[in-house]
Protein backbone atom coordinates (compact mmCIF):
# COMPACT_ATOMS: atom_id res chain seq x y z
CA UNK A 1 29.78 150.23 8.59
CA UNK A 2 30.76 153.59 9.71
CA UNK A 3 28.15 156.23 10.43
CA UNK A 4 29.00 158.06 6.88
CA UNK A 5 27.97 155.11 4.86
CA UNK A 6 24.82 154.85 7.41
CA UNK A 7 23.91 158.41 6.57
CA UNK A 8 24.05 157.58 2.84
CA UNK A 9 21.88 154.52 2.75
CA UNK A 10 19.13 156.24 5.03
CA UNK A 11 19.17 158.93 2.35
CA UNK A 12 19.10 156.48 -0.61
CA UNK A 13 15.77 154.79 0.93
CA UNK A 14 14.08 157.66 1.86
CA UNK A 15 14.66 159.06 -1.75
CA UNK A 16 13.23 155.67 -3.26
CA UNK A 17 10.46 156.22 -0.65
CA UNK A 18 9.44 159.44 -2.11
CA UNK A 19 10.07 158.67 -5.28
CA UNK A 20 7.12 155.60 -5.11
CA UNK A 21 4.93 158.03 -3.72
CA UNK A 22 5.56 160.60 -6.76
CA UNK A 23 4.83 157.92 -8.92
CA UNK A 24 1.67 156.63 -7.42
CA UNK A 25 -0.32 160.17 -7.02
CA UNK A 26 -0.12 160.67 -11.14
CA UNK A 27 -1.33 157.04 -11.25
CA UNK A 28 -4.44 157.95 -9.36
CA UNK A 29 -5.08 160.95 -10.98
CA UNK A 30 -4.17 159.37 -14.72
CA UNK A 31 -7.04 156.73 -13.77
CA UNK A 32 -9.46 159.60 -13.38
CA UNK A 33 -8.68 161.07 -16.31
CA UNK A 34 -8.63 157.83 -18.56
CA UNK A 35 -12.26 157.33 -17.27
CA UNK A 36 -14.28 155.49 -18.20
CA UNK A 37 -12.14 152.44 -19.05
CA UNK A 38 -14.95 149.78 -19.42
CA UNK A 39 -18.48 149.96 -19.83
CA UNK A 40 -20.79 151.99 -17.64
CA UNK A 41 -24.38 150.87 -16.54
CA UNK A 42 -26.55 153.37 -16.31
CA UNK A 43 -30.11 152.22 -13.98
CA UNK A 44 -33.18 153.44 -14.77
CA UNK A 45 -36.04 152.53 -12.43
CA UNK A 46 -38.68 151.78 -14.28
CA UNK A 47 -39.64 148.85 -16.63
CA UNK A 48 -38.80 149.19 -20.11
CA UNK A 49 -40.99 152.36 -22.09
CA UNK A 50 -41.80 155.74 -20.91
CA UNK A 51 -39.80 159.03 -19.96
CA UNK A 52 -37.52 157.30 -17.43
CA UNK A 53 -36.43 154.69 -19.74
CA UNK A 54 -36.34 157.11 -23.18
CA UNK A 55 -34.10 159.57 -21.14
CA UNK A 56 -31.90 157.26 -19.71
CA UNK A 57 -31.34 155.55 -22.92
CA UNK A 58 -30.47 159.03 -24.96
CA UNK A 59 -27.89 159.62 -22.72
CA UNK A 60 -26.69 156.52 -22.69
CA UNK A 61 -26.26 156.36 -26.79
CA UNK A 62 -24.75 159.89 -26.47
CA UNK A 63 -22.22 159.33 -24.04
CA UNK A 64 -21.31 156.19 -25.91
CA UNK A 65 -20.98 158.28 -28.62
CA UNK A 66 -19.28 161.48 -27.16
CA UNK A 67 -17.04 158.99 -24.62
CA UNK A 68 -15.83 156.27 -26.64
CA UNK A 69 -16.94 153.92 -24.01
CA UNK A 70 -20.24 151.88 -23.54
CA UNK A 71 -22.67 153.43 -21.65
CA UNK A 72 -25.78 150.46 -21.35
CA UNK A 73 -28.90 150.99 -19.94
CA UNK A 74 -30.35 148.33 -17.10
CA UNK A 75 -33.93 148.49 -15.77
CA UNK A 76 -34.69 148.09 -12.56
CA UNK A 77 -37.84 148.58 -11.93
CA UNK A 78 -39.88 148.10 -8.49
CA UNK A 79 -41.37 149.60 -5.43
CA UNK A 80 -41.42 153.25 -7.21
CA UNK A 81 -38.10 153.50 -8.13
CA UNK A 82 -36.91 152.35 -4.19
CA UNK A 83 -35.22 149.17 -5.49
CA UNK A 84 -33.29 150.77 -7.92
CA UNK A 85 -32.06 153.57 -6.02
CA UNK A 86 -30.86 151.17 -3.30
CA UNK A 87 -28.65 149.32 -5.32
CA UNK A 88 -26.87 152.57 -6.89
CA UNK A 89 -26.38 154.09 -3.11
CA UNK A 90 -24.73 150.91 -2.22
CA UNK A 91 -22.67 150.47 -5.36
CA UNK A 92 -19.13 151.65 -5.85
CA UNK A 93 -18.65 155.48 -6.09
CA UNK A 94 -16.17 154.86 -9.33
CA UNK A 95 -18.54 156.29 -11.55
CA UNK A 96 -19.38 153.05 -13.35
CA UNK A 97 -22.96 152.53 -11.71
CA UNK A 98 -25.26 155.36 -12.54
CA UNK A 99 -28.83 155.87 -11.84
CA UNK A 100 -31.26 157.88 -13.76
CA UNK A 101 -33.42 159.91 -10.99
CA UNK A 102 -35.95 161.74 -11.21
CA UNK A 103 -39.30 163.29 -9.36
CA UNK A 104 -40.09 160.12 -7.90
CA UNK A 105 -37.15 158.63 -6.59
CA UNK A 106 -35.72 162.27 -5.70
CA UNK A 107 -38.34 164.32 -4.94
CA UNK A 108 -41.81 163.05 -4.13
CA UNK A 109 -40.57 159.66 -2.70
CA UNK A 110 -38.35 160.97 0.00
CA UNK A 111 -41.73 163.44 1.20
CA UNK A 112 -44.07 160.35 1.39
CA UNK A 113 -42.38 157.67 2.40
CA UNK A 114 -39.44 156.19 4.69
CA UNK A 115 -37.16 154.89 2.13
CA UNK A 116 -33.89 152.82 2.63
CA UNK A 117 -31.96 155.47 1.10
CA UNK A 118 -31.04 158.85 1.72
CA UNK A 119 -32.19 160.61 -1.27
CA UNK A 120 -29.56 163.82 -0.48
CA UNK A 121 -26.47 162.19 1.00
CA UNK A 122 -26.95 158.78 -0.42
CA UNK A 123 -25.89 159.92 -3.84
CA UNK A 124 -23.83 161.89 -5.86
CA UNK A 125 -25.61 164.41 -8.22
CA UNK A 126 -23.63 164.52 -11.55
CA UNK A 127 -26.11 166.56 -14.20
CA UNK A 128 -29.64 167.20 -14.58
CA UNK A 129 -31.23 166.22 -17.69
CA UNK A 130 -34.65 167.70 -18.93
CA UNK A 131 -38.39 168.40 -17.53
CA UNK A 132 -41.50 168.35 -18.70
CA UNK A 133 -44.33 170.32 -17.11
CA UNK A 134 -47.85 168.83 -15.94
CA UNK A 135 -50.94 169.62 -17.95
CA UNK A 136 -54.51 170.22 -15.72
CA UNK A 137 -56.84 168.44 -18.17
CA UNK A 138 -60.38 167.90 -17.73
CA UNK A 139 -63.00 165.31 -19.72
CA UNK A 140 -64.87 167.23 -21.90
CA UNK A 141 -68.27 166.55 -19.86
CA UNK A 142 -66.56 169.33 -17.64
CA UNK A 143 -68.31 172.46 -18.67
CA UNK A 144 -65.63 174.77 -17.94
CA UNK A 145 -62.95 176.32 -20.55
CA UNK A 146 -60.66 177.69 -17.92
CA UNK A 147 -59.18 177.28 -14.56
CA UNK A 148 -61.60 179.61 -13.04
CA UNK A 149 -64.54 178.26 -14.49
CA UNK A 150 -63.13 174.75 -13.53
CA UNK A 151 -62.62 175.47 -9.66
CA UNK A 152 -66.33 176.77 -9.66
CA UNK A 153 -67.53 174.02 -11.11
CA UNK A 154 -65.54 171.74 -8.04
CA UNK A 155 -67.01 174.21 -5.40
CA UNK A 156 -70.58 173.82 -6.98
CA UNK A 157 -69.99 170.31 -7.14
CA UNK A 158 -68.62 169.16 -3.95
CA UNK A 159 -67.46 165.43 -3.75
CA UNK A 160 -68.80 165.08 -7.03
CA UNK A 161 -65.65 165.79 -8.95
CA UNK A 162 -62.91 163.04 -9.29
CA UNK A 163 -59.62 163.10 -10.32
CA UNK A 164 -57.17 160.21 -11.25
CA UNK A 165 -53.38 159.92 -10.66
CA UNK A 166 -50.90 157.28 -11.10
CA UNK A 167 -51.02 156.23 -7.80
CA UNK A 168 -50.49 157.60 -4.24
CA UNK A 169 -47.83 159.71 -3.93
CA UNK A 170 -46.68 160.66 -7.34
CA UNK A 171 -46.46 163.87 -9.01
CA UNK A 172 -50.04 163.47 -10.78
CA UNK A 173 -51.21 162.80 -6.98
CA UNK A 174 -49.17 166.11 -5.38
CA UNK A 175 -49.72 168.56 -8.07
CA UNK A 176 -53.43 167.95 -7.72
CA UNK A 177 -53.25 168.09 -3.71
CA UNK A 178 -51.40 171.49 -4.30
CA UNK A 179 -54.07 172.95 -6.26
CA UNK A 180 -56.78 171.95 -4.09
CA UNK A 181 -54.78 173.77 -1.09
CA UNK A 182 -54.33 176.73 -3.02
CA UNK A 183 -57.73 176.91 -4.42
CA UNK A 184 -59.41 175.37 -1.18
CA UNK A 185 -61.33 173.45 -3.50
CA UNK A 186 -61.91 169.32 -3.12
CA UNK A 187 -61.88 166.94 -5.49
CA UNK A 188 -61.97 162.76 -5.03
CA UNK A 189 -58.74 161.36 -5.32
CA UNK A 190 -59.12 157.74 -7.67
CA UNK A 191 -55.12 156.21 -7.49
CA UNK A 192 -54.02 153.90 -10.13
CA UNK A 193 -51.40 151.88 -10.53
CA UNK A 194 -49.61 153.85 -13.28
CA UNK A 195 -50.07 156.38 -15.70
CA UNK A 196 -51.73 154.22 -18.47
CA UNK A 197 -54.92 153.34 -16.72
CA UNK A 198 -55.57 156.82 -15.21
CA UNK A 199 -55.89 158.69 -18.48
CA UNK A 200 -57.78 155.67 -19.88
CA UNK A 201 -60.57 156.61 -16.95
CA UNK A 202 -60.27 160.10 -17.36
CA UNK A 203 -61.00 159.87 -21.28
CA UNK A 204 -63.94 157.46 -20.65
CA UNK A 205 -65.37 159.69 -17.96
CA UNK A 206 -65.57 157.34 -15.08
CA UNK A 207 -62.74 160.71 -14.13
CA UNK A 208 -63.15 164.32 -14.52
CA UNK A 209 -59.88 165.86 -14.35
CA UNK A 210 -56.11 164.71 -13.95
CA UNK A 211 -52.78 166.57 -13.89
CA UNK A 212 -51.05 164.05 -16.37
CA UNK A 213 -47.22 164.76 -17.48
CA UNK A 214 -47.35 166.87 -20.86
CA UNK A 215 -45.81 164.28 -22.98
CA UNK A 216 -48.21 161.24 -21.64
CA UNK A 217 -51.29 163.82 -22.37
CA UNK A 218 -49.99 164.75 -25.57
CA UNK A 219 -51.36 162.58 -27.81
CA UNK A 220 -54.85 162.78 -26.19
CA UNK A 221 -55.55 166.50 -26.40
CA UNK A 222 -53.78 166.71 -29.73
CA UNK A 223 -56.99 164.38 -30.45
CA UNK A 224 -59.46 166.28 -28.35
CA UNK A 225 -60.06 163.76 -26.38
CA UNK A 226 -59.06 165.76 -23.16
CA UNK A 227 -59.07 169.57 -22.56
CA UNK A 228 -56.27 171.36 -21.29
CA UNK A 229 -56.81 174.26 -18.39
CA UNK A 230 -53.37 174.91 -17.15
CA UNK A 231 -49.95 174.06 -16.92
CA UNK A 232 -47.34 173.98 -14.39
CA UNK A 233 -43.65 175.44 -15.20
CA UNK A 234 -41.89 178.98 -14.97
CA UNK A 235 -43.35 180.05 -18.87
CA UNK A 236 -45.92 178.44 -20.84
CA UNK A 237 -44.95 175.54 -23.57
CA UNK A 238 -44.22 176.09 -26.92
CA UNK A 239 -46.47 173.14 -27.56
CA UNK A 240 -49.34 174.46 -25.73
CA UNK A 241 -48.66 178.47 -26.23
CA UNK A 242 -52.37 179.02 -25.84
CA UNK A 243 -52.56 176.96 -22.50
CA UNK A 244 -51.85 179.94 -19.06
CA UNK A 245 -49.64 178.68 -16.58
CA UNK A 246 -50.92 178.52 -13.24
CA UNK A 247 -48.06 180.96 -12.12
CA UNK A 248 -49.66 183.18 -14.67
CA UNK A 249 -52.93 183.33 -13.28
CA UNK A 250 -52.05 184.22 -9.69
CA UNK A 251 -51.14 180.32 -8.21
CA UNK A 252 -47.92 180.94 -6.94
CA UNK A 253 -45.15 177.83 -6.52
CA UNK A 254 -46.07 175.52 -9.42
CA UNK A 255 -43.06 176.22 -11.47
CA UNK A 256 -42.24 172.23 -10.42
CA UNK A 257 -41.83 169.64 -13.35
CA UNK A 258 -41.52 165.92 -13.87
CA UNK A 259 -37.64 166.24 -14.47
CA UNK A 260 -35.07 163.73 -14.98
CA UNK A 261 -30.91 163.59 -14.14
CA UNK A 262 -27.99 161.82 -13.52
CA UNK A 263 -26.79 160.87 -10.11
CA UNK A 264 -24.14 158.48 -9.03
CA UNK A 265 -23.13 157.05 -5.17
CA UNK A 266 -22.09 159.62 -2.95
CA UNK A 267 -18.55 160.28 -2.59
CA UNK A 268 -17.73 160.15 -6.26
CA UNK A 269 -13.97 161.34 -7.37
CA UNK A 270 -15.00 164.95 -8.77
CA UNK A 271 -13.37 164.61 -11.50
CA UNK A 272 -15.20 162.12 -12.81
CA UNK A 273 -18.14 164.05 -11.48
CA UNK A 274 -16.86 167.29 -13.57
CA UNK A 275 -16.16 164.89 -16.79
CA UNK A 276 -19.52 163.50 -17.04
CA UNK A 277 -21.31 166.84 -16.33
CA UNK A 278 -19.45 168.41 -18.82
CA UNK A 279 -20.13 165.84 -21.10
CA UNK A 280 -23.97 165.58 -20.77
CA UNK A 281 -24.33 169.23 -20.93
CA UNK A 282 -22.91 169.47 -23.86
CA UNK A 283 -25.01 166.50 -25.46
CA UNK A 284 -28.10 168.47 -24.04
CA UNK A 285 -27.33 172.40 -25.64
CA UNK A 286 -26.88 170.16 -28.83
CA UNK A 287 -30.13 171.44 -31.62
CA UNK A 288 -30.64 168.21 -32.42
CA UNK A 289 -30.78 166.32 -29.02
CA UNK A 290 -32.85 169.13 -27.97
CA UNK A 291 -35.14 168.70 -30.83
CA UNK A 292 -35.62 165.27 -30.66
CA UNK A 293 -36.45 165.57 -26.53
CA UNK A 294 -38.69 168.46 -27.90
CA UNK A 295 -40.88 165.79 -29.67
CA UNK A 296 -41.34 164.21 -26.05
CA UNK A 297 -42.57 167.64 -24.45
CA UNK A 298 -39.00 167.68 -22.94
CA UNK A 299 -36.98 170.86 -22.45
CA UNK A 300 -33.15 170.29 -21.62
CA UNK A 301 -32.30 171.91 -18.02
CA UNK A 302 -28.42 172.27 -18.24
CA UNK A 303 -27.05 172.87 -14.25
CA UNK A 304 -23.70 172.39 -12.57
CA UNK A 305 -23.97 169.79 -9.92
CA UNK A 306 -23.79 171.89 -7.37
CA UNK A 307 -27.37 173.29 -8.72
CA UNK A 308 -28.57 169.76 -9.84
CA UNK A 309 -27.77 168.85 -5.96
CA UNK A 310 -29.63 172.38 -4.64
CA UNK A 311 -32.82 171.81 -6.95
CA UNK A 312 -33.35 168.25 -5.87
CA UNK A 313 -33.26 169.05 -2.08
CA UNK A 314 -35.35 172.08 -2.67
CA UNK A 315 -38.22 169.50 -4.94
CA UNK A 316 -37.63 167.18 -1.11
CA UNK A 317 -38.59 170.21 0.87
CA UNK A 318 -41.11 171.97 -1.53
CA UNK A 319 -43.22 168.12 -1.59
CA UNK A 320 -42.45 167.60 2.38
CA UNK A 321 -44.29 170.84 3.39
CA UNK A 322 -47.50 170.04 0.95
CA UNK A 323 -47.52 166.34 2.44
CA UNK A 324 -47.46 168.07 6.20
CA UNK A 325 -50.16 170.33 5.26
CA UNK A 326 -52.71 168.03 3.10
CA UNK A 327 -51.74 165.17 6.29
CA UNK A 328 -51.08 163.12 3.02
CA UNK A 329 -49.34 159.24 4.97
CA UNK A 330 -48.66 156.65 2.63
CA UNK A 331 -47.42 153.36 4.65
């Protein structure tokens, strides 16, 4: 074989070479942009019931909808949301293991405890959801209408006052450690094991106070039952317009809320990232979606994931600096 024919060949290969490789870049990208091809679980931490599990299971039933794939919703629930959150930083980054976070496993969490996770480059954030502030309500033996007249009462009453939360470390635990730094006020922390059994103290009165999400106290000061004082958030709620926020009345830094998103592994493709961002927003700046999470004290918080991603580690640092300063451990 002369060196002519030699030439050719080489030439022939390397332009089969190249061609392969023109081919299989599309195919990667076409895969993206099919996604999802089969169904999609979608983790919330929690048992069955509650915020956790009603949000993860709207967007699940939307993005079935809006996707014209299965989205399914799997509970996982244990150890605060730990076990959960584990098992979607180890999963594949393909987008077809999501996790619903929220305040606990994403914010409050990663300031109390050493988890096996890393809460800000273990995952992926892909779209925030919705929030719903945190109500300061009191038992009505509490003789005090407002928040000043209710942080008097404290300082006249020292160690007599007692509060409830859902347990150490959670939200209804911080908020109330934040406004007894603020107000340099002190109050008996009594930590349940939930949500349910701390608002059944509070109502009997073996409580006096609690910082309760607004959609588990809603039923109970719609009755009476409770009486509301504050509430946290950036502008008051158009189901309590009556009730100041505790920005409002000169408490600066409680614009936090129990909020709720969608996060994946880290290192997920972006455009699956973009697609499902896109996708929930949407779903979320629909009236009706937003009317029916209004009915759940829930106001839709539409962000990119770059801001999804910057308001989670800003919760991690805002909690961290209040557990520092209240010398708040939790083995």
């Amino acid at each position: 074989m002369n060196k002519r024919s030699i030439k050719r060949r080489t030439l022939k290969l390397l332009a089969a070479i190249g061609a392969i490789g023109a081919v299989a870049l599309p195919m990667g990208s076409s895969a993206q942009d099919a996604y999802p091809t089969k169904t999609v679980r979608i983790i919330a931490p929690v048992a069955p019931g509650g915020g956790v599990d009603l949000v993860a299971r709207t967007v699940a039933e939307r993005l079935t909808k809006s996707m014209g794939q299965s989205f399914i919703v799997e509970n996982q629930s244990g150890g605060g949301g730990i076990i959960a959150s584990q098992a979607v930083a180890r999963a594949a980054p393909d987008g077809y293991t999501l996790l619903l976070g929220y305040v606990g496993t994403h914010g409050t969490n990663p300031a109390v405890r050493k988890l096996p996770y890393d809460a800000i480059k273990g995952f992926t954030p892909i779209a925030m959801v919705g929030g719903t502030p945190n109500v300061l309500v009191t038992s009505p033996s509490i003789p005090a209408k407002n928040l000043k007249e209710f942080i008097d009462y404290v300082k006249a009453n020292p160690d007599k006052v007692s509060y409830g939360s859902a347990g150490q470390g959670t939200l209804t635990h911080l908020v109330m450690e934040q406004l007894k730094e603020e107000t340099k006020s002190d109050m008996v922390h009594v930590a349940y094991r939930g949500i349910g059994p701390a608002i059944t103290d509070v109502l009997a009165g073996q409580t006096q106070a609690m910082f309760p999400g607004l959609a588990a106290a809603l039923p109970h000061l719609r009755a009476g039952k409770v009486k509301p004082i504050a509430i946290t958030g950036a502008a008051r709620h158009p189901l309590l317009p009556d009730v100041p926020t505790l920005e409002e009345l000169g408490y600066k830094g409680f614009t936090g809320v129990q909020w709720y998103g969608i996060m994946g592994p880290a290192n997920m493709p972006k455009p699956i990232v973009a697609r499902l961002n896109s996708e929930i927003n949407k779903q979320i700046n629909t009236p009706e979606l937003k009317q029916k999470l209004a009915g759940e004290a829930l106001e839709t918080m539409p962000m990119t994931p770059e801001q999804f991603g910057d308001y989670v580690r800003n919760d991690i640092a805002k909690w961290s600096e209040l557990v520092k300063a209240r010398k708040i451990e939790i083995e």
